[in-house]
Protein backbone atom coordinates (compact mmCIF):
# COMPACT_ATOMS: atom_id res chain seq x y z
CA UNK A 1 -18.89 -45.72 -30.17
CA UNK A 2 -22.33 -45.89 -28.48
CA UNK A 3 -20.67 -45.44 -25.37
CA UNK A 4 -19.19 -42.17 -26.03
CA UNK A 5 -22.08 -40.82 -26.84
CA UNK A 6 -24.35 -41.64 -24.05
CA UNK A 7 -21.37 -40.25 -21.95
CA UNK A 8 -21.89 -37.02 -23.91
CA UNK A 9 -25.78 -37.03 -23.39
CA UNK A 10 -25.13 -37.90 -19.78
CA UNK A 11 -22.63 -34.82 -19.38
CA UNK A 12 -24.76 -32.27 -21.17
CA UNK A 13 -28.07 -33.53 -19.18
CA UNK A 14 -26.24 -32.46 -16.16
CA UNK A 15 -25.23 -28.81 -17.20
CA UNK A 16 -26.54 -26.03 -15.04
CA UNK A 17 -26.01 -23.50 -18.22
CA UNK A 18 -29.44 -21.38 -19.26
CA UNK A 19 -30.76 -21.55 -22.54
CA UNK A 20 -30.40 -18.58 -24.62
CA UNK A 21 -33.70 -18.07 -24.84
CA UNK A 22 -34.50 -18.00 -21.22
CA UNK A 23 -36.08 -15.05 -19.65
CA UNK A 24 -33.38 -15.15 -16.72
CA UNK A 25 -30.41 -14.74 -19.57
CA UNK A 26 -32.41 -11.31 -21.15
CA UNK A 27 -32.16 -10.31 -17.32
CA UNK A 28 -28.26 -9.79 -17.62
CA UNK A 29 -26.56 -6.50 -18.68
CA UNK A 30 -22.68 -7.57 -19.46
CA UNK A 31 -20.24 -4.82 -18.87
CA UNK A 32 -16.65 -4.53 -20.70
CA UNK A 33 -14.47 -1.77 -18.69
CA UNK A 34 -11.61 -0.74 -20.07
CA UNK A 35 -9.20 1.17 -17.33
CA UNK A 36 -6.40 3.56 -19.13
CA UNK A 37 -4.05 6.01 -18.34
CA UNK A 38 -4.08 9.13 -20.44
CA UNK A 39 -0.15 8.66 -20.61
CA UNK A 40 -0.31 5.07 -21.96
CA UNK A 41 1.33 4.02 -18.79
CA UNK A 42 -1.68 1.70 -17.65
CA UNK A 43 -4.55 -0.16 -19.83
CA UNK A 44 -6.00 -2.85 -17.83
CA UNK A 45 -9.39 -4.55 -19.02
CA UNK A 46 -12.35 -6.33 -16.98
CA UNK A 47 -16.02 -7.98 -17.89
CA UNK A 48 -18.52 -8.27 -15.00
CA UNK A 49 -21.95 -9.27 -15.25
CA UNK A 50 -25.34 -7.83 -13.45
CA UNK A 51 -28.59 -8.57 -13.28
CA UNK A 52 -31.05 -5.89 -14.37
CA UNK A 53 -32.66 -5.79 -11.20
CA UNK A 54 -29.58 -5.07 -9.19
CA UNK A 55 -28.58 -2.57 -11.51
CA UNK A 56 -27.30 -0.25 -8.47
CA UNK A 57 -24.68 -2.51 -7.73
CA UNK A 58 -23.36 -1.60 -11.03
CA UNK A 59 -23.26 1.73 -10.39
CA UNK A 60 -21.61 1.63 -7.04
CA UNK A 61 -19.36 -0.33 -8.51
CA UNK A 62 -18.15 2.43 -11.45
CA UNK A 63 -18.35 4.63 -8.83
CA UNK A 64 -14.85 3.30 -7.44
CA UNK A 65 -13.16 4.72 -10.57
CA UNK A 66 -13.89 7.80 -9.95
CA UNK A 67 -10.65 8.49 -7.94
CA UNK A 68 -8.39 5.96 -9.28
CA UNK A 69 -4.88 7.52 -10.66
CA UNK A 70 -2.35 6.80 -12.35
CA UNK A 71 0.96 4.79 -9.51
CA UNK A 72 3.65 6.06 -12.32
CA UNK A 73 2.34 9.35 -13.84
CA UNK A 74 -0.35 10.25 -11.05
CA UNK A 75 -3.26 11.36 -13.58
CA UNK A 76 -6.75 10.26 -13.26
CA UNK A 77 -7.20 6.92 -14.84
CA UNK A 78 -9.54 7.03 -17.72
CA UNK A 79 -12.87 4.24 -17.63
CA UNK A 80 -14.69 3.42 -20.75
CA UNK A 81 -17.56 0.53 -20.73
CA UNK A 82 -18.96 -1.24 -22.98
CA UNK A 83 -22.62 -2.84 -22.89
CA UNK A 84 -24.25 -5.64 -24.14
CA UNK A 85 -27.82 -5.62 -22.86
């Protein structure tokens, strides 16, 4: 049984994950976008993840919905987001 745990202590020691309370995790903005066509034809969802100080990449990126439509019914393609900052 000692053996299984080192093993754990040994795998966990070499985790590149931040701790919560790190100042580069508070740095992150997670976004939720939720793609929809008013018709109900289309709902597709995506998460991304920035970093506060390239927080114009985020909006170049929302920028590409701006003229997505519809491929069945042709109608502009509704975005909402979500964010947890």
């Amino acid at each position: 049984m000692l053996g299984v745990d080192f093993m754990e202590i040994e795998m966990n020691k070499n985790t590149t994950e931040q701790a919560f309370d790190s100042p580069e995790v508070e740095d992150i903005i997670n976004v939720r976008a939720i793609i929809s066509c008013p018709s109900g034809d289309y709902l597709k969802k995506f998460k991304n993840r920035f970093p506060r100080k390239d927080l114009e990449l985020m909006v170049v990126a929302f920028k590409i919905f701006d003229f997505m439509t519809c491929s069945k019914c042709g109608e502009l393609l509704n975005l909402n987001l979500e964010f947890e900052i």
